[in-house]
N, C-alpha and C. Protein backbone atom coordinates (compact mmCIF):
# COMPACT_ATOMS: atom_id res chain seq x y z
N UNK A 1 3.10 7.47 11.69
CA UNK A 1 2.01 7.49 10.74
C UNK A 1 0.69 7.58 11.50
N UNK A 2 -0.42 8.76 11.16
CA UNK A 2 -1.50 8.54 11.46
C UNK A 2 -2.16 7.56 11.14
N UNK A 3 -3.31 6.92 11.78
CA UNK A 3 -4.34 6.35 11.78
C UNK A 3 -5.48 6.56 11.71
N UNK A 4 -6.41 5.40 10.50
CA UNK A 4 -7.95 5.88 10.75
C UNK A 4 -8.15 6.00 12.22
N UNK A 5 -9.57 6.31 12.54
CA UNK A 5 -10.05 6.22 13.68
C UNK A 5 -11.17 5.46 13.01
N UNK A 6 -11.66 4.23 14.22
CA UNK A 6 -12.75 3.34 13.49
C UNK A 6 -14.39 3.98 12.77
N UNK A 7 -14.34 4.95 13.28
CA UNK A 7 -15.61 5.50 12.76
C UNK A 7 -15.29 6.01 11.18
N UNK A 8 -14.27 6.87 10.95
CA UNK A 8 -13.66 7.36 9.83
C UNK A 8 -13.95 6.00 8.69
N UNK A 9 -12.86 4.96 9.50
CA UNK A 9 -12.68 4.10 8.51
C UNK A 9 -13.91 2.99 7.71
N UNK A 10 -14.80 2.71 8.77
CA UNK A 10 -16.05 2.51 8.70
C UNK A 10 -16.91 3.47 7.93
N UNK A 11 -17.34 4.42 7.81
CA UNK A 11 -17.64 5.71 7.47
C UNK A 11 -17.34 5.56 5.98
N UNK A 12 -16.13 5.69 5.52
CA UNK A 12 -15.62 5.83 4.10
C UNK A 12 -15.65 4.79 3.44
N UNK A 13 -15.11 3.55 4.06
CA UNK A 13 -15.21 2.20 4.17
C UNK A 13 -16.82 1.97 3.46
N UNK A 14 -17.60 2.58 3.55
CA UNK A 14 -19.01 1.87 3.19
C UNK A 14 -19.47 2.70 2.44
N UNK A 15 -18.99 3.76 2.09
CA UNK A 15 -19.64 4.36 1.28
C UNK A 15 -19.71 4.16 -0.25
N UNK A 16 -20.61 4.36 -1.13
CA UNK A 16 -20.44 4.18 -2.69
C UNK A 16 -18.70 4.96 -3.50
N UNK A 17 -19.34 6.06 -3.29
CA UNK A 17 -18.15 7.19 -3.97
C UNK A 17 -17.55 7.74 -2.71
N UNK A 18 -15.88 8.37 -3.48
CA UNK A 18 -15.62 9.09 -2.65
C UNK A 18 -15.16 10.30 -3.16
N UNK A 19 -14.89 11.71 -3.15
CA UNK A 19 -14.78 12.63 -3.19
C UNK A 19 -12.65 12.91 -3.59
N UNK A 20 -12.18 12.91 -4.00
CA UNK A 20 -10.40 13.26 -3.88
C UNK A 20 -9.90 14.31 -4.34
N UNK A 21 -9.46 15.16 -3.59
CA UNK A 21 -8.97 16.12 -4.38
C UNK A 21 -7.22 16.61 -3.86
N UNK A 22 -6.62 16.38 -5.04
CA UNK A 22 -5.15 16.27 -4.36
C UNK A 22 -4.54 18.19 -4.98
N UNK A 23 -3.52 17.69 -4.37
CA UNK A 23 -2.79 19.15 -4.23
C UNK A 23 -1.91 19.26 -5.60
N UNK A 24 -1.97 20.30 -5.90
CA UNK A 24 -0.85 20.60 -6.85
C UNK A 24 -0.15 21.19 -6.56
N UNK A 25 1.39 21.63 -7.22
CA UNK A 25 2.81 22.04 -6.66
C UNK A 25 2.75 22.79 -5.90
N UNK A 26 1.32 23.96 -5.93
CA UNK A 26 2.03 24.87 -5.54
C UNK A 26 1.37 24.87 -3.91
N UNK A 27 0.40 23.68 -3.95
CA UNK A 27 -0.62 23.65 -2.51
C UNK A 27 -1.80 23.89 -2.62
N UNK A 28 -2.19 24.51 -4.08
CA UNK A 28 -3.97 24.13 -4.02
C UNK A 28 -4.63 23.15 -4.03
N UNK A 29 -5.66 23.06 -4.15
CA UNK A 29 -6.38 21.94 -4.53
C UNK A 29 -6.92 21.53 -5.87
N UNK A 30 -7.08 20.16 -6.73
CA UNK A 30 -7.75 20.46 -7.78
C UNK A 30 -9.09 20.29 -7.69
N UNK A 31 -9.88 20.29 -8.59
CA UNK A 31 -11.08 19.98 -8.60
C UNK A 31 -11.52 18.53 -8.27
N UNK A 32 -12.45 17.88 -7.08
CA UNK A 32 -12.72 17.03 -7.17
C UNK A 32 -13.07 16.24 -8.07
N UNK A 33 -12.25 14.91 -7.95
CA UNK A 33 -13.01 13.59 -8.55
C UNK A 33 -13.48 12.33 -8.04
N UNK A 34 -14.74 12.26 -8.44
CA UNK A 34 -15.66 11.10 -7.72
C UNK A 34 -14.98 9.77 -8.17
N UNK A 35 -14.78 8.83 -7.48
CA UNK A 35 -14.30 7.64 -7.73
C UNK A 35 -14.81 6.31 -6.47
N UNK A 36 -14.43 5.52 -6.97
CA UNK A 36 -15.07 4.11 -5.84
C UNK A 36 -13.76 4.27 -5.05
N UNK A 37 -14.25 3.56 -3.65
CA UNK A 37 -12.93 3.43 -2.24
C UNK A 37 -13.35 1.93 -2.35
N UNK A 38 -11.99 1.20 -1.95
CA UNK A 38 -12.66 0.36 -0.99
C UNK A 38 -11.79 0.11 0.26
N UNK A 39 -12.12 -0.47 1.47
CA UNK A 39 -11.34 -1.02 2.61
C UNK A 39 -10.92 -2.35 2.47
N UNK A 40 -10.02 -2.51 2.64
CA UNK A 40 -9.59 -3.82 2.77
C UNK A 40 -8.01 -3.58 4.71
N UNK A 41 -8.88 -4.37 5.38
CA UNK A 41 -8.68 -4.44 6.60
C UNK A 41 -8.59 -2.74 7.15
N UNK A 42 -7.59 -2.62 7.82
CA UNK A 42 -7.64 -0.94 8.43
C UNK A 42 -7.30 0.08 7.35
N UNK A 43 -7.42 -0.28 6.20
CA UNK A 43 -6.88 0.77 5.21
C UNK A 43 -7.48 1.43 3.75
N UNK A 44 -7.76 2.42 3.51
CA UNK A 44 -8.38 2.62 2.52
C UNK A 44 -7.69 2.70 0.91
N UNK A 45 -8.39 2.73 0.24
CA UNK A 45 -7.80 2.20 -1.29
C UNK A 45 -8.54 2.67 -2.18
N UNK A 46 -7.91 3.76 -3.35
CA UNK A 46 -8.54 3.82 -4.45
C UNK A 46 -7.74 3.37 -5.73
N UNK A 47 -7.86 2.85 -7.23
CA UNK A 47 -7.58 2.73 -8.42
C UNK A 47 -7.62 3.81 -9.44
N UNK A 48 -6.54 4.17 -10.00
CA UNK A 48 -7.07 4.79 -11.55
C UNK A 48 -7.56 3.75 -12.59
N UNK A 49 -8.27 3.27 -13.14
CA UNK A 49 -8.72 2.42 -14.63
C UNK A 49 -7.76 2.60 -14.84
N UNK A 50 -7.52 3.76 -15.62
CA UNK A 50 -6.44 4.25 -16.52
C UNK A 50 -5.08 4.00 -16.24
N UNK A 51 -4.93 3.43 -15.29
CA UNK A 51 -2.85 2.97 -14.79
C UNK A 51 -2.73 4.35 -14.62
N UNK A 52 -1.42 4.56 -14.63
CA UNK A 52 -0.83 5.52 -13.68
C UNK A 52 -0.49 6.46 -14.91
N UNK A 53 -1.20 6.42 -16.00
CA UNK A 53 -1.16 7.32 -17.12
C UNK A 53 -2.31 8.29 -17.05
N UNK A 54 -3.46 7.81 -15.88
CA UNK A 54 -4.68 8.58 -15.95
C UNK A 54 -4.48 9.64 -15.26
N UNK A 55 -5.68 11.11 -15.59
CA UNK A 55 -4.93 12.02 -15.10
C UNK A 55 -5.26 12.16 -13.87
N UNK A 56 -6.12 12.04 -13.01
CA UNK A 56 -6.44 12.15 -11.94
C UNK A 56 -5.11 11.58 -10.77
N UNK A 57 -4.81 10.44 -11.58
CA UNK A 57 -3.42 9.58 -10.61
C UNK A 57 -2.25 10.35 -10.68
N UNK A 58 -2.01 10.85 -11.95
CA UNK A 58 -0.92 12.10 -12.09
C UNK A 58 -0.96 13.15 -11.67
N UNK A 59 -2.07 13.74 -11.20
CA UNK A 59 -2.55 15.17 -10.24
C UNK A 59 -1.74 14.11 -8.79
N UNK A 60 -1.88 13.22 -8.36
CA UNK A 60 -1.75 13.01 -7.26
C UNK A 60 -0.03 12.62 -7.10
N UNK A 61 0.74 12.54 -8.01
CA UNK A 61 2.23 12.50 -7.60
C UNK A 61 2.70 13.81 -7.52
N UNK A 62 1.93 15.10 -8.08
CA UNK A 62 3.44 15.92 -7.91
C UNK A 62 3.29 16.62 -6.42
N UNK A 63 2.57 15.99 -5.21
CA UNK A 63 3.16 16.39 -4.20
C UNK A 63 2.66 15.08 -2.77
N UNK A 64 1.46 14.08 -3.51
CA UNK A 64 1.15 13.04 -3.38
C UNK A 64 0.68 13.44 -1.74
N UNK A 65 -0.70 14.64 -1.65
CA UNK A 65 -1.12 14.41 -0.45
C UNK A 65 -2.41 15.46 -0.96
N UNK A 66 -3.46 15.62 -0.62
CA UNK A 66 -4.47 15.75 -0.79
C UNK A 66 -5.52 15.79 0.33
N UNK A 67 -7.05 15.75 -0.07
CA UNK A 67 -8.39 15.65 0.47
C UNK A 67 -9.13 14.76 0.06
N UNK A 68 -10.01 14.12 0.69
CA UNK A 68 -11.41 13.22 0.10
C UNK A 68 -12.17 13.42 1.51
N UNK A 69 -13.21 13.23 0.88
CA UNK A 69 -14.28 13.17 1.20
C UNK A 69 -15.75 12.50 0.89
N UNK A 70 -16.51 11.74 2.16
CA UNK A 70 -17.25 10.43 1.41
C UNK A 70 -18.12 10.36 2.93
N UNK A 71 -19.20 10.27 2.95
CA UNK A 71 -20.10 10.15 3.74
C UNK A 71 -20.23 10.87 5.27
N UNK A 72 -19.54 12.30 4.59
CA UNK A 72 -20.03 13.41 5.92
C UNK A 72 -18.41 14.15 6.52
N UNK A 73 -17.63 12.61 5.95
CA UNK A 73 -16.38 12.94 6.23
C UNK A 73 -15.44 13.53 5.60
N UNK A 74 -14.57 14.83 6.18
CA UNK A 74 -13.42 15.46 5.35
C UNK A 74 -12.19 14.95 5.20
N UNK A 75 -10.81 14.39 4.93
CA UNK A 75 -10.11 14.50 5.74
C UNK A 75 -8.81 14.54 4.71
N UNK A 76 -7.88 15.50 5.52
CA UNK A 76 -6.29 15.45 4.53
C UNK A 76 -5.43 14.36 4.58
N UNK A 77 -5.35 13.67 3.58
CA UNK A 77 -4.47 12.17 3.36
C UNK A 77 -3.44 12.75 2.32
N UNK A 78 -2.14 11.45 2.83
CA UNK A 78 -1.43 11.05 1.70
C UNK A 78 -1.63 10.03 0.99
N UNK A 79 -1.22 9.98 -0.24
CA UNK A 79 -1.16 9.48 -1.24
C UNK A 79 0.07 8.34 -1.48
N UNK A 80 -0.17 7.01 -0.90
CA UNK A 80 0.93 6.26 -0.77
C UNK A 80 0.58 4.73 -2.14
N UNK A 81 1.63 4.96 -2.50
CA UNK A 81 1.60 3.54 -3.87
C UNK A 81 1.64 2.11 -2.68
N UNK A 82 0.19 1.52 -3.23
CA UNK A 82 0.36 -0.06 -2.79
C UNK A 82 1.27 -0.62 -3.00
N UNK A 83 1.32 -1.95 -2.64
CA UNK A 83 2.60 -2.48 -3.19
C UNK A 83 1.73 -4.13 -3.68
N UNK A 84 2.53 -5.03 -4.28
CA UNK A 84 2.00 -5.86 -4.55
C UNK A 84 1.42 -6.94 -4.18
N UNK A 85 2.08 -6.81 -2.81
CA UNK A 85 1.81 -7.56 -1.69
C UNK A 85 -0.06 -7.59 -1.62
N UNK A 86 -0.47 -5.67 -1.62
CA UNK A 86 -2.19 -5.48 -1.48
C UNK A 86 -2.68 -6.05 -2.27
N UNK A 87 -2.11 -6.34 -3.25
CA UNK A 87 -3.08 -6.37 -4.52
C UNK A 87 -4.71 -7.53 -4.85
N UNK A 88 -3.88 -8.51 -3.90
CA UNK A 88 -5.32 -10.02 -3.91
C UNK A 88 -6.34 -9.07 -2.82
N UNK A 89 -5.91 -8.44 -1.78
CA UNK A 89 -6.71 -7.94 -0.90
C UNK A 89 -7.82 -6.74 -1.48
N UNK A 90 -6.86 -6.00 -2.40
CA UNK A 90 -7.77 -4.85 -2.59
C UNK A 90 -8.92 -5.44 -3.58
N UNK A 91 -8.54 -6.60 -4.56
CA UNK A 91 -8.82 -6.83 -5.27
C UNK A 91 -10.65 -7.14 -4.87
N UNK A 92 -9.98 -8.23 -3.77
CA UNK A 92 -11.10 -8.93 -3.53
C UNK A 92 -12.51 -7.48 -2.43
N UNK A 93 -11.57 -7.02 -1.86
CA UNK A 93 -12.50 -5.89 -1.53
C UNK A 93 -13.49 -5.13 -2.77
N UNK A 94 -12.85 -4.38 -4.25
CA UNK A 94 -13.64 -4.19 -5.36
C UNK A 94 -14.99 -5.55 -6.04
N UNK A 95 -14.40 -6.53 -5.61
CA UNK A 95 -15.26 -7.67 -5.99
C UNK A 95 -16.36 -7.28 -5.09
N UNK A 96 -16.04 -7.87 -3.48
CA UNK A 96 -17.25 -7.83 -2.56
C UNK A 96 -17.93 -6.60 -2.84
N UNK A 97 -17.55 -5.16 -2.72
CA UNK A 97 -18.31 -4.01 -2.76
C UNK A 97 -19.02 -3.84 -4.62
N UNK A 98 -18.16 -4.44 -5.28
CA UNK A 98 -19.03 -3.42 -6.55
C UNK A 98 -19.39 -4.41 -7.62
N UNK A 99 -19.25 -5.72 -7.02
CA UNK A 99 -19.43 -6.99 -7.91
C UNK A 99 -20.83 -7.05 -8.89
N UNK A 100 -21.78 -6.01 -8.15
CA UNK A 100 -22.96 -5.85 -8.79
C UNK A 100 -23.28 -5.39 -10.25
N UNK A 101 -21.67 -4.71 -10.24
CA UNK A 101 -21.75 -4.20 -11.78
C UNK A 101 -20.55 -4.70 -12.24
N UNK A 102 -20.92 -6.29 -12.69
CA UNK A 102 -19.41 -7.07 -13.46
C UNK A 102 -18.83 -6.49 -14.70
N UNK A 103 -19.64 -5.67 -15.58
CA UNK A 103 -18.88 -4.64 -16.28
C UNK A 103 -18.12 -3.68 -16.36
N UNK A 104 -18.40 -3.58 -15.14
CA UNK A 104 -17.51 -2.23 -14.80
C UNK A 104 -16.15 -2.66 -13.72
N UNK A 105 -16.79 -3.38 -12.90
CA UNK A 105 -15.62 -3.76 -11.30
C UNK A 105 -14.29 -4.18 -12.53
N UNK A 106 -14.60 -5.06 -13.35
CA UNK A 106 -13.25 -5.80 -13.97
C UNK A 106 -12.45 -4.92 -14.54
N UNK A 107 -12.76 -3.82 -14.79
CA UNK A 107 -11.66 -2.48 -15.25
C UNK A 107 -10.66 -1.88 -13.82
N UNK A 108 -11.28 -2.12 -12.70
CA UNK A 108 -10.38 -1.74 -11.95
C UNK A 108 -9.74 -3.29 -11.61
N UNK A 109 -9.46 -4.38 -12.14
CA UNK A 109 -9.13 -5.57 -11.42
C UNK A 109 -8.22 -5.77 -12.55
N UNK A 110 -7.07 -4.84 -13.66
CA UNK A 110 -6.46 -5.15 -14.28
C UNK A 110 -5.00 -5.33 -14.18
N UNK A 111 -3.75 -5.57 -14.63
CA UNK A 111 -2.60 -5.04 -14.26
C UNK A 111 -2.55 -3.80 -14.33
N UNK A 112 -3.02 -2.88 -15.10
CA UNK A 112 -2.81 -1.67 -15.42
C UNK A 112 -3.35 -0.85 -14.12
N UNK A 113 -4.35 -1.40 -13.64
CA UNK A 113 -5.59 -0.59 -12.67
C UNK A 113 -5.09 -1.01 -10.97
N UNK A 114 -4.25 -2.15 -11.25
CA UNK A 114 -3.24 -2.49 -10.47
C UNK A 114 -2.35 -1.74 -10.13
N UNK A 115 -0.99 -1.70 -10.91
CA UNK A 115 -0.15 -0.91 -10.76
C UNK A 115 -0.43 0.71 -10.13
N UNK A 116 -1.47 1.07 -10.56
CA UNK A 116 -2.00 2.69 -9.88
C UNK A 116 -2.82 2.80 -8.72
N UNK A 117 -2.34 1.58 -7.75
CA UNK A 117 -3.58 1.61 -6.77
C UNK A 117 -2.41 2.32 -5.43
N UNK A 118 -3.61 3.19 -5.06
CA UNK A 118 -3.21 4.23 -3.75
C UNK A 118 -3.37 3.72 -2.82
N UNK A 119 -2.81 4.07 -1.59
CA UNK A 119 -3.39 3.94 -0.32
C UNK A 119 -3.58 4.88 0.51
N UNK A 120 -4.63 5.39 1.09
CA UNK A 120 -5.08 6.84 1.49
C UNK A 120 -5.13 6.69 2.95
N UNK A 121 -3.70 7.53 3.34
CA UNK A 121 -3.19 7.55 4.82
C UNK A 121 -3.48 8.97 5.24
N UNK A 122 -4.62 8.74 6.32
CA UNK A 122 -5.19 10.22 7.06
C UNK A 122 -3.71 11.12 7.29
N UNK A 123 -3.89 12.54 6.95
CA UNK A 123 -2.31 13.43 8.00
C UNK A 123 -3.08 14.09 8.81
């Protein structure tokens, strides 16, 4: 398995939004969608709100590897399901980074927003 490199992870790691655009069957790309990252230790992490019914999260299983991009940086990742084990970690990472807007952070801090959380492994 690749690895961030600390600048990467730092880099994306701090940024507001990030950029994702995953592949479809046949190997294109779709259209980007802006969404929040956060880091929690060496690894990056995004949520659908929507559970794993939203469509953006469903663009990302039927080949579960993709692009994002977020503060200068490009890079081709897979698309790996957290497990439950992440879940207090990522959690608390969405708190520290986006706690500013308590209306909004608590939509990604649900079971639902749970269950659809990625983990975005550089290839």
């Amino acid at each position: 398995m690749t690895r961030w490199n600390g600048t990467e992870l730092e880099t994306i790691g701090a940024e507001e939004e990030l950029g994702l655009r995953s592949e479809r069957a046949d190997g294109t790309l779709r259209h980007p969608v802006t969404m929040w990252v956060v880091r929690a230790a060496d690894h990056l992490y995004v949520r659908s709100v929507k559970g794993t019914a939203g469509p953006w999260y469903q663009g990302t299983q039927s080949r579960r590897q993709g692009r994002i991009s977020a503060g200068g940086v490009q890079r081709d990742v897979a698309f790996r399901a957290a497990g439950p084990s992440e879940y207090a970690a990522v959690d608390a990472a969405y708190r520290a980074k986006y706690g500013r807007y308590p209306s909004i952070v608590e939509h990604v801090l649900t079971d639902r927003a749970r269950a659809a959380t990625l983990r975005l492994e550089p290839r």
